[in-house]
C-alpha atoms as a PDB file:
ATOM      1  CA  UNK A   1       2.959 230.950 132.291  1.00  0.00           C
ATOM      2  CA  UNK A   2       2.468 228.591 135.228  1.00  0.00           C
ATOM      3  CA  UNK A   3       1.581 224.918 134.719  1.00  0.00           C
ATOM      4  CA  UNK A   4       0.984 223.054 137.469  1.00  0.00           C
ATOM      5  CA  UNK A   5      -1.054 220.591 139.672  1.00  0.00           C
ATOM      6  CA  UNK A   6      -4.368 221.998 140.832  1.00  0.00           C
ATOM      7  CA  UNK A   7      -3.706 221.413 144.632  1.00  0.00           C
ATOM      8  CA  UNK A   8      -1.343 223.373 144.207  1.00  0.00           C
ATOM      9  CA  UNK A   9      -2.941 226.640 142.761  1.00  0.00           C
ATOM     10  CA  UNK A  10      -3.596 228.410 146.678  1.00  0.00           C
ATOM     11  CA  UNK A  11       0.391 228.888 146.583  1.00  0.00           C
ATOM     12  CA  UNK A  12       0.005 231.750 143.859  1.00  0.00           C
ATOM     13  CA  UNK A  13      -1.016 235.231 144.685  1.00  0.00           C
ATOM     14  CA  UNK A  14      -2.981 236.256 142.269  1.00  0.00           C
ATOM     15  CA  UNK A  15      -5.614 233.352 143.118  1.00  0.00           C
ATOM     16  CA  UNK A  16      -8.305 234.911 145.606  1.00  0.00           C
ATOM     17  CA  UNK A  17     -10.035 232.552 147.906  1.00  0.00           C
ATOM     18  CA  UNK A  18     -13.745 233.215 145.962  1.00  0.00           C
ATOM     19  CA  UNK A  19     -11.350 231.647 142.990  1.00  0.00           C
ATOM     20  CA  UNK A  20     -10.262 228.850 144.384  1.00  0.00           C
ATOM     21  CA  UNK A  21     -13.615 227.874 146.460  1.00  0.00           C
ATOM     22  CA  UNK A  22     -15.075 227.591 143.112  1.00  0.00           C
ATOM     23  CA  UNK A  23     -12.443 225.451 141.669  1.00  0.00           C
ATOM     24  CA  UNK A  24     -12.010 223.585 144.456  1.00  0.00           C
ATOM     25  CA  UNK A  25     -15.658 222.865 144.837  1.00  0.00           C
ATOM     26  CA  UNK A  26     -16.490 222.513 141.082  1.00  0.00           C
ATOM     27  CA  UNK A  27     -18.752 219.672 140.139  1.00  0.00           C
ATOM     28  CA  UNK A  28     -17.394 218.520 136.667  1.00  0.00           C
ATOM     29  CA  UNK A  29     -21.047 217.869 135.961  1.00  0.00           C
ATOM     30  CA  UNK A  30     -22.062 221.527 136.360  1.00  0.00           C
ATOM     31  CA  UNK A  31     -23.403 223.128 133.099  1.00  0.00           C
ATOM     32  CA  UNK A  32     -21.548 225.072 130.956  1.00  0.00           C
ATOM     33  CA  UNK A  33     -21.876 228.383 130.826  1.00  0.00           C
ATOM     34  CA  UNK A  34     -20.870 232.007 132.316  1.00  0.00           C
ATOM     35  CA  UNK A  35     -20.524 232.212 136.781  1.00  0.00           C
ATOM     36  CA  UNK A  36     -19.684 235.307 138.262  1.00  0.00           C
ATOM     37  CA  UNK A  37     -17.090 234.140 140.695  1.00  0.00           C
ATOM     38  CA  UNK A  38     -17.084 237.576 142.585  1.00  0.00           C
ATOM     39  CA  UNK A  39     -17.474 241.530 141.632  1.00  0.00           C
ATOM     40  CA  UNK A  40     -14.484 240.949 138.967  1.00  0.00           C
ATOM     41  CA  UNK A  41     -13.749 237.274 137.951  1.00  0.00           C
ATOM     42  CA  UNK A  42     -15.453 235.033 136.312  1.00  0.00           C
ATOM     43  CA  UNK A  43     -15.686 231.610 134.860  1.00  0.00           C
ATOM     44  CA  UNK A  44     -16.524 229.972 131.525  1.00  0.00           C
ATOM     45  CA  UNK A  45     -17.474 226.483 131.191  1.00  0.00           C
ATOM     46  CA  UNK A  46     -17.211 225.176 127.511  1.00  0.00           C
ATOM     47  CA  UNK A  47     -17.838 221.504 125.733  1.00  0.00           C
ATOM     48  CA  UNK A  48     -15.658 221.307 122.404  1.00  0.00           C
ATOM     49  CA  UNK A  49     -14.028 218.851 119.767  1.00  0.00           C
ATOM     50  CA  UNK A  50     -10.486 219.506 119.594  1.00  0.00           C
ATOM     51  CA  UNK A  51      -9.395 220.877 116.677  1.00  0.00           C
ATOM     52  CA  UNK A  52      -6.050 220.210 113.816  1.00  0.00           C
ATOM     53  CA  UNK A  53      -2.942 222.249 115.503  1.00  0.00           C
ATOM     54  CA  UNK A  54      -3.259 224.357 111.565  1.00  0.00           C
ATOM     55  CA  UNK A  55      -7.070 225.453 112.473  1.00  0.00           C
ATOM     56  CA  UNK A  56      -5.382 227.325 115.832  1.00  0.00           C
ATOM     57  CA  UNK A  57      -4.104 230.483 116.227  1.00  0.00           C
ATOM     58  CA  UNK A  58      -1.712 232.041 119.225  1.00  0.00           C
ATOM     59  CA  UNK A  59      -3.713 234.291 121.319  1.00  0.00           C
ATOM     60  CA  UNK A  60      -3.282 236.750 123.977  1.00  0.00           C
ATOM     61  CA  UNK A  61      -5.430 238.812 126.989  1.00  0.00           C
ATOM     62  CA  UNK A  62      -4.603 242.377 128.097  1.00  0.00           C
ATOM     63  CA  UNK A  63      -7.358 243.158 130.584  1.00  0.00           C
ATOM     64  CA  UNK A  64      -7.342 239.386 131.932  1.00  0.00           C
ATOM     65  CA  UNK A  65      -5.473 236.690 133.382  1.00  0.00           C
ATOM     66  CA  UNK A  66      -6.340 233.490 132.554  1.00  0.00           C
ATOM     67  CA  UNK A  67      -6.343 229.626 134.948  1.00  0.00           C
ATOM     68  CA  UNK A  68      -7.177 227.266 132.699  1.00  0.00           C
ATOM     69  CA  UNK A  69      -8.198 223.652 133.509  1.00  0.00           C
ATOM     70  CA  UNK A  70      -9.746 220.862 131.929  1.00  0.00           C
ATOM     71  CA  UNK A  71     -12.928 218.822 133.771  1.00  0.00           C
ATOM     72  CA  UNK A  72     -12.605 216.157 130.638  1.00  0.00           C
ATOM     73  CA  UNK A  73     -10.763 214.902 128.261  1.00  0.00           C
ATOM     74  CA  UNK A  74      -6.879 215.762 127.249  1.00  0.00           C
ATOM     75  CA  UNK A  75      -5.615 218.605 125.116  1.00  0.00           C
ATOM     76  CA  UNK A  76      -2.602 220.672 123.751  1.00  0.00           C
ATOM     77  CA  UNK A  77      -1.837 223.639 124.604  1.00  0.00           C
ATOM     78  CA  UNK A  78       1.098 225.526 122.926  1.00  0.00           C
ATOM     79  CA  UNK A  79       2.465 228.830 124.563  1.00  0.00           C
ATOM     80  CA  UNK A  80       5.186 231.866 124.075  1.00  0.00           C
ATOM     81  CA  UNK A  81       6.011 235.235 125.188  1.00  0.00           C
ATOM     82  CA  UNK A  82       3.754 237.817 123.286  1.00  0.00           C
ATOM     83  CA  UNK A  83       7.394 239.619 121.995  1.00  0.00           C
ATOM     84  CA  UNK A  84       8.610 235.924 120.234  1.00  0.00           C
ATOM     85  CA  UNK A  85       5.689 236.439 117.655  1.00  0.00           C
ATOM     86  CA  UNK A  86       3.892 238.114 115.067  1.00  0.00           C
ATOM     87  CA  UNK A  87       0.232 239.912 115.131  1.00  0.00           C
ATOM     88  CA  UNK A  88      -2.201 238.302 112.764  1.00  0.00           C
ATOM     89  CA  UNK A  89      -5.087 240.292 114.057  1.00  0.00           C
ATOM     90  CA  UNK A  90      -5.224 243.593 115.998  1.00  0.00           C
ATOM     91  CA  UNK A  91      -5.814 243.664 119.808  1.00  0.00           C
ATOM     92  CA  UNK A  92      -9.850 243.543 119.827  1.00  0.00           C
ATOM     93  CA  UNK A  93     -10.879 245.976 122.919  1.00  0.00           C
ATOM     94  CA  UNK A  94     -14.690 244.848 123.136  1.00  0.00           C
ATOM     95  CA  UNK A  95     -13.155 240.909 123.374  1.00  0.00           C
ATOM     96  CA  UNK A  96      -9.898 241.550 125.192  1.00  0.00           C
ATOM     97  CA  UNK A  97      -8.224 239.453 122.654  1.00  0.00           C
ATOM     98  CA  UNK A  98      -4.957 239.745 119.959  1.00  0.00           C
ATOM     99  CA  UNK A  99      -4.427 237.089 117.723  1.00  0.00           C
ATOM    100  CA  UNK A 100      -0.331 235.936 116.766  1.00  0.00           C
ATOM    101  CA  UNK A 101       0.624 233.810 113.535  1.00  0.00           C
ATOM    102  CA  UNK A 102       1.552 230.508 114.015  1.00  0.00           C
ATOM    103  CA  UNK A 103       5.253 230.431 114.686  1.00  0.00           C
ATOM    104  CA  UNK A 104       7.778 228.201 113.655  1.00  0.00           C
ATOM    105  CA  UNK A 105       8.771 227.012 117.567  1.00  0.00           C
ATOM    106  CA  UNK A 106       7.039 227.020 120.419  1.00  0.00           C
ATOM    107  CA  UNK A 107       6.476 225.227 124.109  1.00  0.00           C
ATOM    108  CA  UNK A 108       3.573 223.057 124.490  1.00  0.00           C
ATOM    109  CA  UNK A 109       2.015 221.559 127.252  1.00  0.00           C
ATOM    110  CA  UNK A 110      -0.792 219.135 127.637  1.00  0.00           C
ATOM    111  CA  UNK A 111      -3.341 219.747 129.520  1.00  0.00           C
ATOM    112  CA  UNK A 112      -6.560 217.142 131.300  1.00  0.00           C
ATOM    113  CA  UNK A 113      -7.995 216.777 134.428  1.00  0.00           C
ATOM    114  CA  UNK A 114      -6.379 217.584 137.842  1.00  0.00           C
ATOM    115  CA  UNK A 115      -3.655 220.367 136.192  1.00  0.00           C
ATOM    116  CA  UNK A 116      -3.964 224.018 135.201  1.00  0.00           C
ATOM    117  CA  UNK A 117      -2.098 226.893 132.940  1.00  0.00           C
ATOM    118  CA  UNK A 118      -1.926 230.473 134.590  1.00  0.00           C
ATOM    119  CA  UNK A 119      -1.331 232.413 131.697  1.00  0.00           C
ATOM    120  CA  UNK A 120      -0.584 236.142 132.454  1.00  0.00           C
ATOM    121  CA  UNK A 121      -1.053 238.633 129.556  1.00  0.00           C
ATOM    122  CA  UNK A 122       2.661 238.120 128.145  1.00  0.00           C
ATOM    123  CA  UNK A 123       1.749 234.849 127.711  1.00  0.00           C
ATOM    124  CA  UNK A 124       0.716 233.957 124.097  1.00  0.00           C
ATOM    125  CA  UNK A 125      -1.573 230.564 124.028  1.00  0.00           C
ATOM    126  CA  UNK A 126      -2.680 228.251 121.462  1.00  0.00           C
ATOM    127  CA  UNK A 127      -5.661 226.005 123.042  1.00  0.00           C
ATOM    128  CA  UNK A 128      -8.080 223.788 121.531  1.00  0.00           C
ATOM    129  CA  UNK A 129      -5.881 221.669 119.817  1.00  0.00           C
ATOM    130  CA  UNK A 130      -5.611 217.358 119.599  1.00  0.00           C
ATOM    131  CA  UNK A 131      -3.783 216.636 121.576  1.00  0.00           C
ATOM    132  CA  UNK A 132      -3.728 213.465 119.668  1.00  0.00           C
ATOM    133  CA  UNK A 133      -4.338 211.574 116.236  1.00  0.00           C
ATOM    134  CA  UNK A 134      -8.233 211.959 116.738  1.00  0.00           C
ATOM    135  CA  UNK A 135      -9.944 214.934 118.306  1.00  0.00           C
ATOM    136  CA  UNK A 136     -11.711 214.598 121.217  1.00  0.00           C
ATOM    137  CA  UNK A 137     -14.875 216.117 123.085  1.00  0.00           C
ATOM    138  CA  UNK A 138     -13.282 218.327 126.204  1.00  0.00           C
ATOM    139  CA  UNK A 139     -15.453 220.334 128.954  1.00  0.00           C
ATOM    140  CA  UNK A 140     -13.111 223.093 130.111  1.00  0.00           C
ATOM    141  CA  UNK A 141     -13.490 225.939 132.456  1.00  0.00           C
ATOM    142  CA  UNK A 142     -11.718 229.152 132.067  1.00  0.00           C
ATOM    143  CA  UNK A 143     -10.734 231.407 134.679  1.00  0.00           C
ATOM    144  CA  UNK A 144     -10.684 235.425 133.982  1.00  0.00           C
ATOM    145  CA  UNK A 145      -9.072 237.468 136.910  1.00  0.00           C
ATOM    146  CA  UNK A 146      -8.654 241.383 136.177  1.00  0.00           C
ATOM    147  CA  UNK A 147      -5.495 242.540 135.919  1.00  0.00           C
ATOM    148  CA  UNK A 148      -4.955 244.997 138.267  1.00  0.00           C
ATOM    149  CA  UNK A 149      -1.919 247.025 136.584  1.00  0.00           C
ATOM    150  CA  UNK A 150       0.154 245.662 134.596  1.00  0.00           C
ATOM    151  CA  UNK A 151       2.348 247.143 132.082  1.00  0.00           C
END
Protein backbone atom coordinates (compact mmCIF):
# COMPACT_ATOMS: atom_id res chain seq x y z
CA UNK A 1 0.00 0.00 0.00
CA UNK A 2 1.30 3.40 -1.09
CA UNK A 3 -0.17 6.64 0.29
CA UNK A 4 0.99 9.55 -0.98
CA UNK A 5 0.65 13.07 -2.56
CA UNK A 6 -0.82 13.02 -6.05
CA UNK A 7 2.13 14.95 -7.72
CA UNK A 8 3.83 12.53 -6.80
CA UNK A 9 2.12 9.39 -8.39
CA UNK A 10 4.49 9.57 -12.03
CA UNK A 11 7.41 8.24 -9.61
CA UNK A 12 5.68 4.67 -9.44
CA UNK A 13 5.94 2.15 -12.16
CA UNK A 14 3.02 0.67 -12.39
CA UNK A 15 1.28 4.17 -13.32
CA UNK A 16 1.17 4.39 -17.30
CA UNK A 17 1.14 7.79 -18.79
CA UNK A 18 -2.79 7.21 -20.28
CA UNK A 19 -3.23 6.87 -16.19
CA UNK A 20 -1.87 9.68 -15.11
CA UNK A 21 -3.06 12.12 -18.13
CA UNK A 22 -6.40 11.32 -16.87
CA UNK A 23 -5.72 12.05 -13.32
CA UNK A 24 -3.78 14.75 -13.94
CA UNK A 25 -6.29 16.34 -16.21
CA UNK A 26 -9.46 15.29 -14.26
CA UNK A 27 -12.12 17.91 -13.88
CA UNK A 28 -13.59 17.21 -10.33
CA UNK A 29 -16.83 18.29 -11.97
CA UNK A 30 -16.82 15.43 -14.50
CA UNK A 31 -19.78 12.97 -14.05
CA UNK A 32 -19.60 9.97 -12.39
CA UNK A 33 -19.49 7.05 -13.99
CA UNK A 34 -17.29 4.23 -15.88
CA UNK A 35 -14.02 5.81 -18.52
CA UNK A 36 -12.01 3.49 -20.27
CA UNK A 37 -8.64 4.96 -19.58
CA UNK A 38 -6.92 2.69 -22.28
CA UNK A 39 -7.33 -1.12 -23.70
CA UNK A 40 -7.00 -2.35 -19.86
CA UNK A 41 -7.62 0.33 -17.12
CA UNK A 42 -10.26 2.02 -16.20
CA UNK A 43 -11.85 4.50 -13.93
CA UNK A 44 -14.90 4.77 -11.68
CA UNK A 45 -16.28 7.93 -10.53
CA UNK A 46 -18.71 7.52 -7.50
CA UNK A 47 -20.84 10.18 -5.16
CA UNK A 48 -21.50 8.52 -1.60
CA UNK A 49 -22.39 9.26 2.18
CA UNK A 50 -19.83 7.85 4.28
CA UNK A 51 -20.80 5.20 6.19
CA UNK A 52 -20.35 3.90 10.42
CA UNK A 53 -16.68 2.11 10.47
CA UNK A 54 -19.27 -1.31 11.77
CA UNK A 55 -21.31 -1.08 8.26
CA UNK A 56 -17.58 -1.73 6.44
CA UNK A 57 -15.97 -4.64 5.61
CA UNK A 58 -12.01 -5.31 4.60
CA UNK A 59 -11.79 -6.01 1.01
CA UNK A 60 -9.37 -7.20 -1.45
CA UNK A 61 -8.66 -7.32 -5.63
CA UNK A 62 -6.85 -10.21 -7.37
CA UNK A 63 -7.10 -9.28 -11.04
CA UNK A 64 -6.68 -5.39 -10.18
CA UNK A 65 -4.69 -2.81 -8.68
CA UNK A 66 -6.30 -0.13 -7.30
CA UNK A 67 -5.21 4.28 -7.07
CA UNK A 68 -7.63 5.63 -5.16
CA UNK A 69 -8.30 9.38 -4.72
CA UNK A 70 -10.86 11.54 -3.50
CA UNK A 71 -12.22 14.79 -5.79
CA UNK A 72 -14.43 15.80 -2.45
CA UNK A 73 -14.83 15.54 0.77
CA UNK A 74 -12.55 13.52 3.53
CA UNK A 75 -12.68 9.85 4.40
CA UNK A 76 -11.12 6.81 6.28
CA UNK A 77 -9.61 4.37 4.92
CA UNK A 78 -8.33 1.37 7.02
CA UNK A 79 -5.81 -1.18 5.42
CA UNK A 80 -3.74 -4.66 6.13
CA UNK A 81 -1.96 -7.37 4.47
CA UNK A 82 -4.54 -9.95 3.05
CA UNK A 83 -2.51 -12.86 5.40
CA UNK A 84 -3.28 -10.57 8.92
CA UNK A 85 -7.07 -11.45 8.40
CA UNK A 86 -9.90 -13.61 8.10
CA UNK A 87 -12.30 -14.38 4.90
CA UNK A 88 -15.87 -13.40 5.51
CA UNK A 89 -16.86 -14.01 1.96
CA UNK A 90 -15.24 -16.11 -0.80
CA UNK A 91 -13.11 -14.48 -3.58
CA UNK A 92 -16.07 -13.49 -6.14
CA UNK A 93 -14.44 -14.16 -9.81
CA UNK A 94 -17.23 -12.25 -11.90
CA UNK A 95 -16.46 -8.99 -9.31
CA UNK A 96 -12.78 -9.52 -8.62
CA UNK A 97 -13.52 -9.06 -5.03
CA UNK A 98 -12.89 -11.13 -1.37
CA UNK A 99 -14.35 -9.81 1.54
CA UNK A 100 -12.14 -10.07 5.29
CA UNK A 101 -13.88 -9.72 8.86
CA UNK A 102 -13.31 -6.79 10.63
CA UNK A 103 -10.16 -7.25 12.63
CA UNK A 104 -9.29 -6.25 15.90
CA UNK A 105 -6.11 -3.80 14.64
CA UNK A 106 -5.46 -2.27 11.75
CA UNK A 107 -3.64 0.96 9.89
CA UNK A 108 -5.80 3.66 8.75
CA UNK A 109 -5.29 6.46 6.69
CA UNK A 110 -7.40 9.37 5.72
CA UNK A 111 -7.93 10.15 2.63
CA UNK A 112 -9.43 13.89 0.61
CA UNK A 113 -8.44 15.81 -2.10
CA UNK A 114 -4.87 16.14 -3.53
CA UNK A 115 -3.61 12.41 -1.99
CA UNK A 116 -4.03 8.83 -3.19
CA UNK A 117 -3.80 4.96 -1.86
CA UNK A 118 -2.10 2.42 -4.37
CA UNK A 119 -3.35 -0.61 -3.05
CA UNK A 120 -1.81 -3.77 -4.70
CA UNK A 121 -3.76 -7.06 -4.31
CA UNK A 122 -2.06 -7.99 -0.81
CA UNK A 123 -3.44 -5.07 0.33
CA UNK A 124 -6.73 -5.54 2.30
CA UNK A 125 -8.89 -2.06 2.37
CA UNK A 126 -11.72 -0.83 4.28
CA UNK A 127 -13.14 2.46 2.37
CA UNK A 128 -16.21 4.33 2.73
CA UNK A 129 -16.02 5.02 6.16
CA UNK A 130 -16.53 8.70 8.38
CA UNK A 131 -13.97 9.75 8.66
CA UNK A 132 -15.62 11.77 11.29
CA UNK A 133 -18.60 12.17 13.86
CA UNK A 134 -21.07 12.88 10.87
CA UNK A 135 -20.89 11.25 7.46
CA UNK A 136 -20.28 13.13 4.67
CA UNK A 137 -21.15 13.23 0.79
CA UNK A 138 -17.61 12.21 -1.10
CA UNK A 139 -17.09 12.03 -5.10
CA UNK A 140 -14.25 9.55 -5.53
CA UNK A 141 -12.58 8.07 -8.50
CA UNK A 142 -11.13 4.68 -8.54
CA UNK A 143 -8.37 3.54 -10.53
CA UNK A 144 -8.27 -0.32 -11.85
CA UNK A 145 -4.87 -1.28 -13.54
CA UNK A 146 -4.54 -5.14 -14.55
CA UNK A 147 -2.25 -6.95 -12.87
CA UNK A 148 0.04 -8.28 -15.07
CA UNK A 149 1.40 -11.43 -12.96
CA UNK A 150 1.41 -11.48 -9.79
CA UNK A 151 1.52 -14.30 -7.47
Amino acid sequence: MIFDKLEKLRQYDVVSDKVLNFLFNLDENKPAGHYEIDDEAFANIDIYETKEHSACFPEAHKRYIDIQLLLSGTERLDFSNISELTIKDEYDEERDIIFFENPDTINTIYLKKGFFALLYPSDAHRPQMKAFEDSETVKKVVIKIPVKKYD
